[in-house]
C-alpha atoms as a PDB file:
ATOM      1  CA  UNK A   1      80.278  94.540  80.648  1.00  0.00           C
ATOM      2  CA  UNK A   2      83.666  95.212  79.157  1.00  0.00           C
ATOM      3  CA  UNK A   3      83.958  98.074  81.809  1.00  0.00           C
ATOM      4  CA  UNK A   4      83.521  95.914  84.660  1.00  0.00           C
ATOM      5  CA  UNK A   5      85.523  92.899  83.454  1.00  0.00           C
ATOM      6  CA  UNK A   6      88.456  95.174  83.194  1.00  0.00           C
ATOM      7  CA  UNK A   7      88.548  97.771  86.071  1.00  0.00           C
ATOM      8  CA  UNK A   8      88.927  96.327  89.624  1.00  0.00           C
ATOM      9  CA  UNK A   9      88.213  99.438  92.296  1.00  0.00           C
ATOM     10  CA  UNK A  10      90.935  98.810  95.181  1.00  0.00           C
ATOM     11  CA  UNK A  11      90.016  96.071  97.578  1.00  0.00           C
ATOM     12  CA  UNK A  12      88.225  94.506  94.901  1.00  0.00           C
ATOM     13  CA  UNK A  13      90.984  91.693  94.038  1.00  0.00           C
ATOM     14  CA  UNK A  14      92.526  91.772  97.840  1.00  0.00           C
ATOM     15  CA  UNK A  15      93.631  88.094  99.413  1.00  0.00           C
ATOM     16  CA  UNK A  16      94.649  87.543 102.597  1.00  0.00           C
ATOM     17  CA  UNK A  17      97.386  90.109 103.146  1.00  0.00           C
ATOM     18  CA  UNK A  18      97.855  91.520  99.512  1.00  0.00           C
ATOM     19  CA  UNK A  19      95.881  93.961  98.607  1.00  0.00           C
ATOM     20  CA  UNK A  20      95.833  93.242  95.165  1.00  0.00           C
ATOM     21  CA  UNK A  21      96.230  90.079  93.540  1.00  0.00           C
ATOM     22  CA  UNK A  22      96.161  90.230  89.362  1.00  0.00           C
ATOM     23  CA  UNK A  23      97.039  86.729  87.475  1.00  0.00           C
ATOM     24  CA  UNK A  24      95.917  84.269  85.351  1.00  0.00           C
ATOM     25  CA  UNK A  25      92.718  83.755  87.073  1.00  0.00           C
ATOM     26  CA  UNK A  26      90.930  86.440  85.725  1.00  0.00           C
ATOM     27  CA  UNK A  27      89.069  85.244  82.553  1.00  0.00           C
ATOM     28  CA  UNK A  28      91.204  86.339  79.194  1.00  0.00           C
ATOM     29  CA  UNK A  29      94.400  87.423  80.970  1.00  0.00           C
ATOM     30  CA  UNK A  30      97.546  84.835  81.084  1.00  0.00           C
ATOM     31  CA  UNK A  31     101.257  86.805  80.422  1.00  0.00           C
ATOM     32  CA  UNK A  32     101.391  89.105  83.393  1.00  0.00           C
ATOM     33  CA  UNK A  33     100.691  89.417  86.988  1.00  0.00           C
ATOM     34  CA  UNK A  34     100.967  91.908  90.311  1.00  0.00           C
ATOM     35  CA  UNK A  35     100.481  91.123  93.559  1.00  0.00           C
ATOM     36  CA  UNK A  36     100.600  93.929  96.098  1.00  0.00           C
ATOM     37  CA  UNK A  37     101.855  92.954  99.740  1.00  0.00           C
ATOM     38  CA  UNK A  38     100.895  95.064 102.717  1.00  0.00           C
ATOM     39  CA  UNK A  39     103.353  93.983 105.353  1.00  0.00           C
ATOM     40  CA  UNK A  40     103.454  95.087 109.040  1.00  0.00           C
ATOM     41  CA  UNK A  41     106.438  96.184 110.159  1.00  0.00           C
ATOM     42  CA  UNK A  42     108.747  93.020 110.233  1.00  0.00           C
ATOM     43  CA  UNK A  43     106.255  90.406 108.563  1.00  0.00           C
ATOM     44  CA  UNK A  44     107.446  88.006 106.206  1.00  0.00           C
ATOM     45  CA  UNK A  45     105.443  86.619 103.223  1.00  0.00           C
ATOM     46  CA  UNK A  46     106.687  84.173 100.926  1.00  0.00           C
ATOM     47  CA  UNK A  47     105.728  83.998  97.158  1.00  0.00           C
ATOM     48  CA  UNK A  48     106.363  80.871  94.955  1.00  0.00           C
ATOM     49  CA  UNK A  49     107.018  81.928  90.964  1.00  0.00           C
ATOM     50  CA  UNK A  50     106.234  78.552  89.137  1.00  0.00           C
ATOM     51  CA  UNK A  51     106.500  79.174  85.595  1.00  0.00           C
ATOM     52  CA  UNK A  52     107.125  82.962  85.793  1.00  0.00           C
ATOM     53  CA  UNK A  53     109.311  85.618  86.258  1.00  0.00           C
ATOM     54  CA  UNK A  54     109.319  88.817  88.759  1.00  0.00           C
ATOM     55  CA  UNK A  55     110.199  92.057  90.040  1.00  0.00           C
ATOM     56  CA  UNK A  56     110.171  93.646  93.515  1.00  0.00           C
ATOM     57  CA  UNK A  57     109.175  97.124  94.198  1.00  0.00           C
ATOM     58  CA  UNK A  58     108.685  99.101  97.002  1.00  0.00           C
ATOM     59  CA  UNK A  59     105.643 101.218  96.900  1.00  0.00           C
ATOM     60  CA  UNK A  60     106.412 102.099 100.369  1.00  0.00           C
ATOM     61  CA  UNK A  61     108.668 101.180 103.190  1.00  0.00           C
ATOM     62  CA  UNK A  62     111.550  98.903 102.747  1.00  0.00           C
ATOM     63  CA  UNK A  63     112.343  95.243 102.796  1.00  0.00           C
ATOM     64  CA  UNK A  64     114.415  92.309 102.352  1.00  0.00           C
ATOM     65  CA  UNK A  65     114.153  89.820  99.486  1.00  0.00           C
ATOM     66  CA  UNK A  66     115.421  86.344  99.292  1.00  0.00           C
ATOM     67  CA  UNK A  67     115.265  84.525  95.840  1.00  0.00           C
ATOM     68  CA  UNK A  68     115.484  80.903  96.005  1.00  0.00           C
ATOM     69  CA  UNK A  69     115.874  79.398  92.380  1.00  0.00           C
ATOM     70  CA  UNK A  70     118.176  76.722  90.627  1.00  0.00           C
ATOM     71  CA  UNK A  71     121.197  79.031  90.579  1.00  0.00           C
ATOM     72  CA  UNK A  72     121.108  79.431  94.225  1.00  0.00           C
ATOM     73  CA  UNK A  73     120.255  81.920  97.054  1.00  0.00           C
ATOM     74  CA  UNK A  74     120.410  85.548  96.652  1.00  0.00           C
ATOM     75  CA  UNK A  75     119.396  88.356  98.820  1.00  0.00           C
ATOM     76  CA  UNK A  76     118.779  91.825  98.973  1.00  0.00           C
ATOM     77  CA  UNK A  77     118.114  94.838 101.111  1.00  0.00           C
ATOM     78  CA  UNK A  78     115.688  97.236  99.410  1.00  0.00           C
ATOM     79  CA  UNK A  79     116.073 100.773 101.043  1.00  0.00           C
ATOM     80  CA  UNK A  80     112.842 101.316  99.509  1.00  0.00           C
ATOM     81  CA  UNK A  81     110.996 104.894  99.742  1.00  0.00           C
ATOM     82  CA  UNK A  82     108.636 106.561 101.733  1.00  0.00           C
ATOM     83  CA  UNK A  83     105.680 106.868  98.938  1.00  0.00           C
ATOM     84  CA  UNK A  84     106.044 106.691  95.234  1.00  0.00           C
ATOM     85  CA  UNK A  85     105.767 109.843  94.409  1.00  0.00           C
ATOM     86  CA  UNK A  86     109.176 110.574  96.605  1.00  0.00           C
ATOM     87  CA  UNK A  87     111.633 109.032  93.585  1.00  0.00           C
ATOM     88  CA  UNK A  88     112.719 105.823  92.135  1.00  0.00           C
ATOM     89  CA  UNK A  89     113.161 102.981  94.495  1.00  0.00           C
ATOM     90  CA  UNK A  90     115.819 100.129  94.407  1.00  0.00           C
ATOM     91  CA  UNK A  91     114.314  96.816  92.999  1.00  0.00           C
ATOM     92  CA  UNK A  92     114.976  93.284  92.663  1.00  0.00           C
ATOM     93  CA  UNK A  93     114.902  90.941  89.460  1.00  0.00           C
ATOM     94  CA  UNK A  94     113.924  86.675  90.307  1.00  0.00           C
ATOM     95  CA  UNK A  95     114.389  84.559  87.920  1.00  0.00           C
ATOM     96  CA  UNK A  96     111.564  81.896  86.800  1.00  0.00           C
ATOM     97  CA  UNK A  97     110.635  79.292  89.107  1.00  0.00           C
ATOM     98  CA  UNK A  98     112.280  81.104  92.010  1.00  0.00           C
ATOM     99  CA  UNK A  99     110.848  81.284  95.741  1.00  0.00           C
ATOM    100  CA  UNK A 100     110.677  84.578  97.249  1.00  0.00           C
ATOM    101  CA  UNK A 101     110.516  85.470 101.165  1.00  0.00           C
ATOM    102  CA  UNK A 102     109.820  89.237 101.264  1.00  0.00           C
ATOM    103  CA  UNK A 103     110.201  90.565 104.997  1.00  0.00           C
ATOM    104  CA  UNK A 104     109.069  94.206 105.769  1.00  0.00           C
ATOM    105  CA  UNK A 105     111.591  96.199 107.584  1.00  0.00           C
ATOM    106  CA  UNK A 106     111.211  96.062 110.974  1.00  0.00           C
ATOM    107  CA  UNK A 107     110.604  99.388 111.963  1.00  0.00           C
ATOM    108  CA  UNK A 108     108.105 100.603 109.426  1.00  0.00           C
ATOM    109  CA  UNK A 109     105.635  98.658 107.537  1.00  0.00           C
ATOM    110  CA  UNK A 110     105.725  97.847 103.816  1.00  0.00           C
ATOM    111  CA  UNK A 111     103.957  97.622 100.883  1.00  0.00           C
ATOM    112  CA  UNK A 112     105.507  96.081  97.713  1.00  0.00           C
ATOM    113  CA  UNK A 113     104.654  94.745  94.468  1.00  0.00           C
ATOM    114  CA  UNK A 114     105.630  91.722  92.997  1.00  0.00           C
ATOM    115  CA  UNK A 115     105.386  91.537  89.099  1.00  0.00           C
ATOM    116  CA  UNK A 116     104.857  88.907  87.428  1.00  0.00           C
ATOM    117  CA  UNK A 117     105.339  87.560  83.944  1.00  0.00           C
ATOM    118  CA  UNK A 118     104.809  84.178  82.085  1.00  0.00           C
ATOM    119  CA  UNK A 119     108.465  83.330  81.455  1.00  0.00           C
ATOM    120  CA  UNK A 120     109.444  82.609  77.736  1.00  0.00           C
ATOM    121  CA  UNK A 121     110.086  79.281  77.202  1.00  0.00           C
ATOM    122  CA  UNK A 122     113.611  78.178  76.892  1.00  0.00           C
ATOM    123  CA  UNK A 123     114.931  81.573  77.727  1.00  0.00           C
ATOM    124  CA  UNK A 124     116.824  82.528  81.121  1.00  0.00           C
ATOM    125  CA  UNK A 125     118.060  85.441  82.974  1.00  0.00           C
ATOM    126  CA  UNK A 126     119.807  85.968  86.006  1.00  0.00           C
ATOM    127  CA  UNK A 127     119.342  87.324  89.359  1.00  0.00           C
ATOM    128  CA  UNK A 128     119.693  90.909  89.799  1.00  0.00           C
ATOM    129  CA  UNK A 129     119.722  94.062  91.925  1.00  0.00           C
ATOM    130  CA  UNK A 130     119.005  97.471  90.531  1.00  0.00           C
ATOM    131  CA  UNK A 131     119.586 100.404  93.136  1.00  0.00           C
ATOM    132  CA  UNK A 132     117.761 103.437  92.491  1.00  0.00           C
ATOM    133  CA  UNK A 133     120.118 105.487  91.323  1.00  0.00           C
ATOM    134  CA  UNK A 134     120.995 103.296  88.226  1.00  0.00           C
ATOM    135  CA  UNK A 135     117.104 103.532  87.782  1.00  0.00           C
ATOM    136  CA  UNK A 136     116.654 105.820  84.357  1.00  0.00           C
ATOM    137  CA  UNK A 137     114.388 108.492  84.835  1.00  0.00           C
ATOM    138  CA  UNK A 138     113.222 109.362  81.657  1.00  0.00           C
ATOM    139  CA  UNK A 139     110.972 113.111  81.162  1.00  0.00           C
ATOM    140  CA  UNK A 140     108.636 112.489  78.375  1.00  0.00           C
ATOM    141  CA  UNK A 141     106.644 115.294  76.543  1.00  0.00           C
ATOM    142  CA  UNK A 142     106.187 118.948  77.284  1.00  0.00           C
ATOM    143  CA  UNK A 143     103.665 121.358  78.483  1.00  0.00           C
ATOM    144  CA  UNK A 144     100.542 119.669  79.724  1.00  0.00           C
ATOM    145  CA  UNK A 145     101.894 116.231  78.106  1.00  0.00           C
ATOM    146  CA  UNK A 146     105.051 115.937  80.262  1.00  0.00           C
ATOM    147  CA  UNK A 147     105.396 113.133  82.646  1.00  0.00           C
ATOM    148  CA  UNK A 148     108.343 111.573  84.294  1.00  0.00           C
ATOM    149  CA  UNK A 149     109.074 107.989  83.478  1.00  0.00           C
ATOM    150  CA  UNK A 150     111.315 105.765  85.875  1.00  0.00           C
ATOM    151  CA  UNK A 151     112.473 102.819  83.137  1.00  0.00           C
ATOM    152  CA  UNK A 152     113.454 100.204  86.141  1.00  0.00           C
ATOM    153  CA  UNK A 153     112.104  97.492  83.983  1.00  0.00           C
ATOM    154  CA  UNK A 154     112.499  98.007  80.504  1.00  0.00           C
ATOM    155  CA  UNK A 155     114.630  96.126  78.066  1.00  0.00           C
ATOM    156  CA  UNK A 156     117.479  98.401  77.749  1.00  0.00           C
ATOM    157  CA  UNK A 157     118.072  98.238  81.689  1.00  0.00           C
ATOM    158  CA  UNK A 158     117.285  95.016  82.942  1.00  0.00           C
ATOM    159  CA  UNK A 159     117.699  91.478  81.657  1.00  0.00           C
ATOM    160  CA  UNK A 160     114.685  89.085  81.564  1.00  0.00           C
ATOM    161  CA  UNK A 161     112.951  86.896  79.295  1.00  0.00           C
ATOM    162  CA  UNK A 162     109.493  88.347  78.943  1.00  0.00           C
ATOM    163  CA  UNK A 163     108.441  91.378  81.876  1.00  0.00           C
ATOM    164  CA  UNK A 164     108.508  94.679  80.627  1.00  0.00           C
ATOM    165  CA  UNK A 165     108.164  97.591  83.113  1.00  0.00           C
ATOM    166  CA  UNK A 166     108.133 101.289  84.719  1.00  0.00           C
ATOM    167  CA  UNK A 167     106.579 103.869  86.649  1.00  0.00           C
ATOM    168  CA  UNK A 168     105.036 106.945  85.511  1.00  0.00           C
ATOM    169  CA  UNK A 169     104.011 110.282  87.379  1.00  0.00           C
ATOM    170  CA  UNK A 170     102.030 112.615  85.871  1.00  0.00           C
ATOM    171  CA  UNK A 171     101.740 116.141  87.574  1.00  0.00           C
ATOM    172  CA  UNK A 172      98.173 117.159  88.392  1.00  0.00           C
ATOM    173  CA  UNK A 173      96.489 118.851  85.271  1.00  0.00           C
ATOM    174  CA  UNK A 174      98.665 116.938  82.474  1.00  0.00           C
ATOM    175  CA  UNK A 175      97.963 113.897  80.582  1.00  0.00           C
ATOM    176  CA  UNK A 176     100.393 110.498  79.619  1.00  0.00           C
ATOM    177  CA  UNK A 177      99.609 107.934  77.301  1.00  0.00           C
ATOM    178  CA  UNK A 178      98.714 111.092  74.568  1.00  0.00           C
ATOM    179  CA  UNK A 179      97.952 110.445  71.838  1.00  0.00           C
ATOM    180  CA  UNK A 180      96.277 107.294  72.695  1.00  0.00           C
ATOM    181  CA  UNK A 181      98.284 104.068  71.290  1.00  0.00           C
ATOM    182  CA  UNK A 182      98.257 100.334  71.371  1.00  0.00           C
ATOM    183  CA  UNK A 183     100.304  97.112  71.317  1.00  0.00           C
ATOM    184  CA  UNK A 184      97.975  94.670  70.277  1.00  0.00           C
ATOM    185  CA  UNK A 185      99.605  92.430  67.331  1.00  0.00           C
ATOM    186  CA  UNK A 186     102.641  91.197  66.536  1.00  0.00           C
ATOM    187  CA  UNK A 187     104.579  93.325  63.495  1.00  0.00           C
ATOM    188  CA  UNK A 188     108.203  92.756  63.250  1.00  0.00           C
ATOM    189  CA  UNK A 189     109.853  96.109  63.836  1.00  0.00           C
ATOM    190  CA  UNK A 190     107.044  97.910  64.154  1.00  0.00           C
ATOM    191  CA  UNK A 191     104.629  96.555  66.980  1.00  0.00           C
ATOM    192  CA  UNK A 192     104.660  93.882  69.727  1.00  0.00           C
ATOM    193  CA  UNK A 193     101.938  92.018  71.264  1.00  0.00           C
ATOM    194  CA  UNK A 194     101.474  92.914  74.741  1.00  0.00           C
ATOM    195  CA  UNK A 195      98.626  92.865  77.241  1.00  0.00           C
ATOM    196  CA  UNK A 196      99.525  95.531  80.156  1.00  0.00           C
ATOM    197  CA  UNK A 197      98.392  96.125  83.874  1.00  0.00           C
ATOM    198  CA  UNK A 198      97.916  99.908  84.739  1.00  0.00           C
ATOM    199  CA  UNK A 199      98.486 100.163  88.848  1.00  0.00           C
ATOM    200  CA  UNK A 200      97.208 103.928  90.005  1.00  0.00           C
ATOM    201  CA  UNK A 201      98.092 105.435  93.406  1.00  0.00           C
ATOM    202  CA  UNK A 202      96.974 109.085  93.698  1.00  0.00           C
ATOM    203  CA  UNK A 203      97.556 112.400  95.981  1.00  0.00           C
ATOM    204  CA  UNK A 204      96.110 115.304  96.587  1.00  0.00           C
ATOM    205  CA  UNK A 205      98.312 118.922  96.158  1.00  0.00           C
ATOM    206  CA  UNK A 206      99.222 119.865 100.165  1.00  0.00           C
ATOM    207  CA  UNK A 207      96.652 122.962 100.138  1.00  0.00           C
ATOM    208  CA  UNK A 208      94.166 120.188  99.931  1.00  0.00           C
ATOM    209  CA  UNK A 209      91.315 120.166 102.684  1.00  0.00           C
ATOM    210  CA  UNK A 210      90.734 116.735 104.588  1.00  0.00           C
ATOM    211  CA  UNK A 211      87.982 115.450 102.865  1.00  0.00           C
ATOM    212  CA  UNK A 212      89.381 115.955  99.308  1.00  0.00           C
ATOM    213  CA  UNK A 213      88.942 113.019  96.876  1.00  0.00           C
ATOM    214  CA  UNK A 214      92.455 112.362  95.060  1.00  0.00           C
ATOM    215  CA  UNK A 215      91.046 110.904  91.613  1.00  0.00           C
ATOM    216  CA  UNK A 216      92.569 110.658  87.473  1.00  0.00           C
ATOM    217  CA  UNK A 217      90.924 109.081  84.938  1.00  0.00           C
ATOM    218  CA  UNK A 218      92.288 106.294  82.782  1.00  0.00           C
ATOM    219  CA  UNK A 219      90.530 105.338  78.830  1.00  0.00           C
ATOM    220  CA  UNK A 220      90.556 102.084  76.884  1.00  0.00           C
ATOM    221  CA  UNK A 221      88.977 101.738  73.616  1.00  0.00           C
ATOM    222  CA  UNK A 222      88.805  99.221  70.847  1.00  0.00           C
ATOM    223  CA  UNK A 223      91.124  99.090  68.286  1.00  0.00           C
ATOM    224  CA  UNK A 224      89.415  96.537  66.061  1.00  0.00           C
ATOM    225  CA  UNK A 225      86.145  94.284  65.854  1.00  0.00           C
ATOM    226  CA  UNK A 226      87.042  92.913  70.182  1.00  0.00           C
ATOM    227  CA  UNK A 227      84.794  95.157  72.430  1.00  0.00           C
ATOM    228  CA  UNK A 228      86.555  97.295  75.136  1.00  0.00           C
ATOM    229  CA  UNK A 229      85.154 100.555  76.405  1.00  0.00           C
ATOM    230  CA  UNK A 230      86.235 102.264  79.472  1.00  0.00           C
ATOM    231  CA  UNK A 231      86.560 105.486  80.599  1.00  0.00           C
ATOM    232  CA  UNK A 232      87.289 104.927  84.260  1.00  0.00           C
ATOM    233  CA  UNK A 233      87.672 106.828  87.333  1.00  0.00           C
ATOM    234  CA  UNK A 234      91.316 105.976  89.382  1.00  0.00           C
ATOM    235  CA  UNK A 235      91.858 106.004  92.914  1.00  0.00           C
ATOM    236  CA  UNK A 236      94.889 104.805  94.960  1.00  0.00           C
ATOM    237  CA  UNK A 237      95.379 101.018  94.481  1.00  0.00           C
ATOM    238  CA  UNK A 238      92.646 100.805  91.698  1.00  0.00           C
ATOM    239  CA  UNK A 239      93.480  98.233  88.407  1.00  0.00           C
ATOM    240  CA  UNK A 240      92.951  99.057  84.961  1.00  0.00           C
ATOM    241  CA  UNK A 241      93.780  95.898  82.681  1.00  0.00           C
ATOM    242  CA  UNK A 242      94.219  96.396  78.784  1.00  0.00           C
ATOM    243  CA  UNK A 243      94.250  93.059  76.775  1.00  0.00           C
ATOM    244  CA  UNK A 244      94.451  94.893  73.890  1.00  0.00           C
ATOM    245  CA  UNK A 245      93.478  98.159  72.453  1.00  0.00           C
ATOM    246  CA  UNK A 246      94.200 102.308  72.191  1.00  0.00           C
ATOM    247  CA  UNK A 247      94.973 102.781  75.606  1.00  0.00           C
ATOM    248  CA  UNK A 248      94.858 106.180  76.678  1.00  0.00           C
ATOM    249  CA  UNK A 249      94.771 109.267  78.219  1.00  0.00           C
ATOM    250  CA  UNK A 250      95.619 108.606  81.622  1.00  0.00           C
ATOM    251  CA  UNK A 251      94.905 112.138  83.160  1.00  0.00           C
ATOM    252  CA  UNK A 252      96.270 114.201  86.195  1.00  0.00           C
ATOM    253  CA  UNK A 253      93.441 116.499  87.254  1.00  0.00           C
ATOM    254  CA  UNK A 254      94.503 119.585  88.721  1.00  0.00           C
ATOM    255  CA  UNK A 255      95.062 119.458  92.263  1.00  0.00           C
ATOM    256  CA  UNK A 256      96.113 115.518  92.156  1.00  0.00           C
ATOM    257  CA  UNK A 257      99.047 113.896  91.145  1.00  0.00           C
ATOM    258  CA  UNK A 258      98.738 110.961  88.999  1.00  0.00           C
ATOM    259  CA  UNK A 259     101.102 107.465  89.724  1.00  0.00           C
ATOM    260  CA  UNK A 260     100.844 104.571  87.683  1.00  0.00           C
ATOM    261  CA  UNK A 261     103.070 101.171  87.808  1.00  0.00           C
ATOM    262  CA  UNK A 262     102.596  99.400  83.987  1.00  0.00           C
ATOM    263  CA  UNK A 263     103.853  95.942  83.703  1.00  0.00           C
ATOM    264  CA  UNK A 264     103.757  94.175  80.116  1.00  0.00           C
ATOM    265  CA  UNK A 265     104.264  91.369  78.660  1.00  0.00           C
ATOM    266  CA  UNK A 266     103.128  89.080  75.405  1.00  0.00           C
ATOM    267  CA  UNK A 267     103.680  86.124  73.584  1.00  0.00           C
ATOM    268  CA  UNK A 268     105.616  87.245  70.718  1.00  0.00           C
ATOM    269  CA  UNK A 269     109.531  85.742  70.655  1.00  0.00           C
ATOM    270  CA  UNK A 270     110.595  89.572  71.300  1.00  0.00           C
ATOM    271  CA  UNK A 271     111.225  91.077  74.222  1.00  0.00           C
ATOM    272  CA  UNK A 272     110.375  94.817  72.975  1.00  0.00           C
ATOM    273  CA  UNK A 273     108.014  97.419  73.894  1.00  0.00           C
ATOM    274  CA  UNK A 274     106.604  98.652  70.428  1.00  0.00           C
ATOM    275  CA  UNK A 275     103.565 100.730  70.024  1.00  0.00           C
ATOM    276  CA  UNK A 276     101.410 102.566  67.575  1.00  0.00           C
ATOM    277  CA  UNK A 277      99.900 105.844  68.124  1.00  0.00           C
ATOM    278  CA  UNK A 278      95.924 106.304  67.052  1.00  0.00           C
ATOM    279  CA  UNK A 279      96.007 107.852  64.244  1.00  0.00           C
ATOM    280  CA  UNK A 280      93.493 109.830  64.516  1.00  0.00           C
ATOM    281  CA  UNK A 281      95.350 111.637  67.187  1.00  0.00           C
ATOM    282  CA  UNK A 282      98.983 111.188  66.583  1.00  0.00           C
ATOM    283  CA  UNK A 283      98.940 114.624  64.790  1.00  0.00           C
ATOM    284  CA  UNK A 284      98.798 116.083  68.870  1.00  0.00           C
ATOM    285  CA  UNK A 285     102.732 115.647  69.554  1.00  0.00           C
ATOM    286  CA  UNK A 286     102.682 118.622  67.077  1.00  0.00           C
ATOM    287  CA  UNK A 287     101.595 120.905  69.437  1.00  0.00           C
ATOM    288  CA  UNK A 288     103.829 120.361  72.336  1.00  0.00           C
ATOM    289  CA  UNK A 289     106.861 120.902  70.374  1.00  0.00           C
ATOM    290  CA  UNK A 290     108.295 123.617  70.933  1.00  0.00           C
ATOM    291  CA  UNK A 291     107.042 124.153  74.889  1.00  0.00           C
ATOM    292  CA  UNK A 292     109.153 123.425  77.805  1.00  0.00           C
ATOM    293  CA  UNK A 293     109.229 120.546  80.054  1.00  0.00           C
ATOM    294  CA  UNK A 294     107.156 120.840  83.511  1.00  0.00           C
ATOM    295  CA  UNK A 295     109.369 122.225  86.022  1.00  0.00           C
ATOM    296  CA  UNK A 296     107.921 120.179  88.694  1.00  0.00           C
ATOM    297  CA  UNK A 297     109.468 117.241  87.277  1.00  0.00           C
ATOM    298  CA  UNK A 298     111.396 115.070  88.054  1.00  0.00           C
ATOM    299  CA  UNK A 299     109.444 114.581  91.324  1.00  0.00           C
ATOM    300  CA  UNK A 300     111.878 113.927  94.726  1.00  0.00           C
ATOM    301  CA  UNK A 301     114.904 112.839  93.142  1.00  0.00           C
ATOM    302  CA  UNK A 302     118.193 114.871  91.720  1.00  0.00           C
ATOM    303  CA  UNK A 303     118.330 116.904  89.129  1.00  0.00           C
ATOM    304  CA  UNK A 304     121.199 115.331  86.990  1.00  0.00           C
ATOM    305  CA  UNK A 305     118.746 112.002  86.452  1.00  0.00           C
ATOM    306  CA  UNK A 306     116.848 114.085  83.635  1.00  0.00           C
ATOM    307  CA  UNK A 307     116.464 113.088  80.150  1.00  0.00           C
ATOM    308  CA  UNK A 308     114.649 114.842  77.798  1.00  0.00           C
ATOM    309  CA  UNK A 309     112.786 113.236  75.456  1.00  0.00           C
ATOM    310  CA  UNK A 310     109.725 115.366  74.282  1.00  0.00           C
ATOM    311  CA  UNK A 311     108.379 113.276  71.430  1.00  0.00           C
ATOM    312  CA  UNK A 312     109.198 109.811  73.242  1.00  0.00           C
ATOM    313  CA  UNK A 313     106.539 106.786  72.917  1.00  0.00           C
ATOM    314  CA  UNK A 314     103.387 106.763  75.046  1.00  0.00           C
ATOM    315  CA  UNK A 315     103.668 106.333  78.710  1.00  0.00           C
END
């Protein structure tokens, strides 16, 4: 039961012409929110943001955003990318209560997610633009726990009230989120309340035959008396939803890349992103220590955006 009330297979939360729509009307889940648009080249879509607060990300293609709020109009040409795992894209910030219209490029189509978070009450931030090169990429771990983490969304690099998030790639055969950690309670200084969505896209190495299967694995396990169990297989534009919890390994089998978009948020009065590692696995970081970083990251953009950080938090 707790498997299927928190894994949604792609296609399984599709309306109209998103492909996936997460938000508050899934039972148990109120602070954050994605919608993924799949635009034709030149379509429009627009998305109304009562009470919340968003982001816009290319996956794919490139668009233009217009953000109606009560500051005024704003918009913004997002270059975009041609997949995710080809670098850090340009995104857009809308403030709560905003109107977006989102219209696909016209010579390619487009597919871009909007995240969403409930917007903390008496709290405002502006409208912003973040091209990708000002996006921090971030290379966490070492050995067969290194990943590459693009921080678009974090606290330290964009101004909100209440969304937190990134993008992670994890080279086929190595593992993120290890050792497994939570954010689950409120603990001043130490640990922030945060329910998260885990979007996967996947690929296959380019030796690949036709009919291989690009698939990673993604595990969610209870950290107290509240029952959560999964252990779930992850294909392009599958969900994984963690309410609360140890949350992870998310792993890169050999031969497949691993993507995943997280977007957080809580109800705590802090915007932070503070975690806790299991700790019956924290002693783990020990053993990557003194191994090198991956050399196949960072994926698809410059060198000179690296930053080591071997120990680093969880993603």
């Amino acid at each position: 039961m707790t498997r299927q009330r928190w894994v949604y297979p792609a296609g399984s939360r599709s309306r109209d012409d998103s492909a996936v729509v997460i938000d508050e009307s899934i039972d148990g889940w109120q602070y954050t929110g994605l919608t993924v648009l799949a635009l034709d080249p030149g379509q429009s879509r627009t998305v109304e943001l009562p009470g919340r607060e968003a982001i816009v990300l290319p996956l794919s293609g490139g668009c233009t955003v217009t953000v109606t709020g009560t500051d005024g109009e704003h918009t913004a040409e997002l270059a975009g990318r041609a997949s995710v795992f080809t670098g850090p894209t340009d995104i857009v910030y809308a403030p709560a209560d905003s109107r977006l219209t989102i219209t696909a490029d016209p010579g390619r189509p487009a597919r871009i997610a909007v995240c969403t978070a409930l917007a903390k009450a008496g709290s405002t931030a502006p409208f912003a633009y973040l091209p990708a090169a000002q996006v921090p990429v971030e290379l966490r771990g070492a050995g067969r726990a290194s990943r590459e983490v693009r921080n678009f969304g974090t606290p330290q690099t964009l101004d909100a009230t209440a969304i937190i998030a990134c993008e992670v790639i994890t080279p086929a055969g190595n593992f993120s989120s290890h050792p497994p950690h939570k954010h689950d309670v409120e603990r001043p200084g130490s640990e922030t309340e945060l329910e998260e969505i885990y979007y996967f896209e996947v690929r296959a190495a380019a030796e690949a035959p036709s009919d291989a299967d690009p698939v990673g694995y993604q595990r969610v396990y209870a950290s107290d008396d509240r029952p959560i169990d999964v252990l779930a297989e992850v294909r392009s534009g599958d969900v994984v939803l963690v309410p609360y919890g140890w949350h992870g390994p998310a792993m890169a089998l050999p031969g497949y890349d691993l993507y995943y978009l997280n977007v957080m948020a809580g109800p705590g009065p802090e915007r932070a992103w503070l975690i806790c590692d299991d700790p019956a696995h924290g002693w783990v970081r020990g053993l990557w220590a003194d191994e090198p970083v991956d050399p196949r990251l960072p994926m698809g953009h410059p060198a000179d955006q690296k930053q080591g950080n071997p120990q680093g938090d969880n993603r």
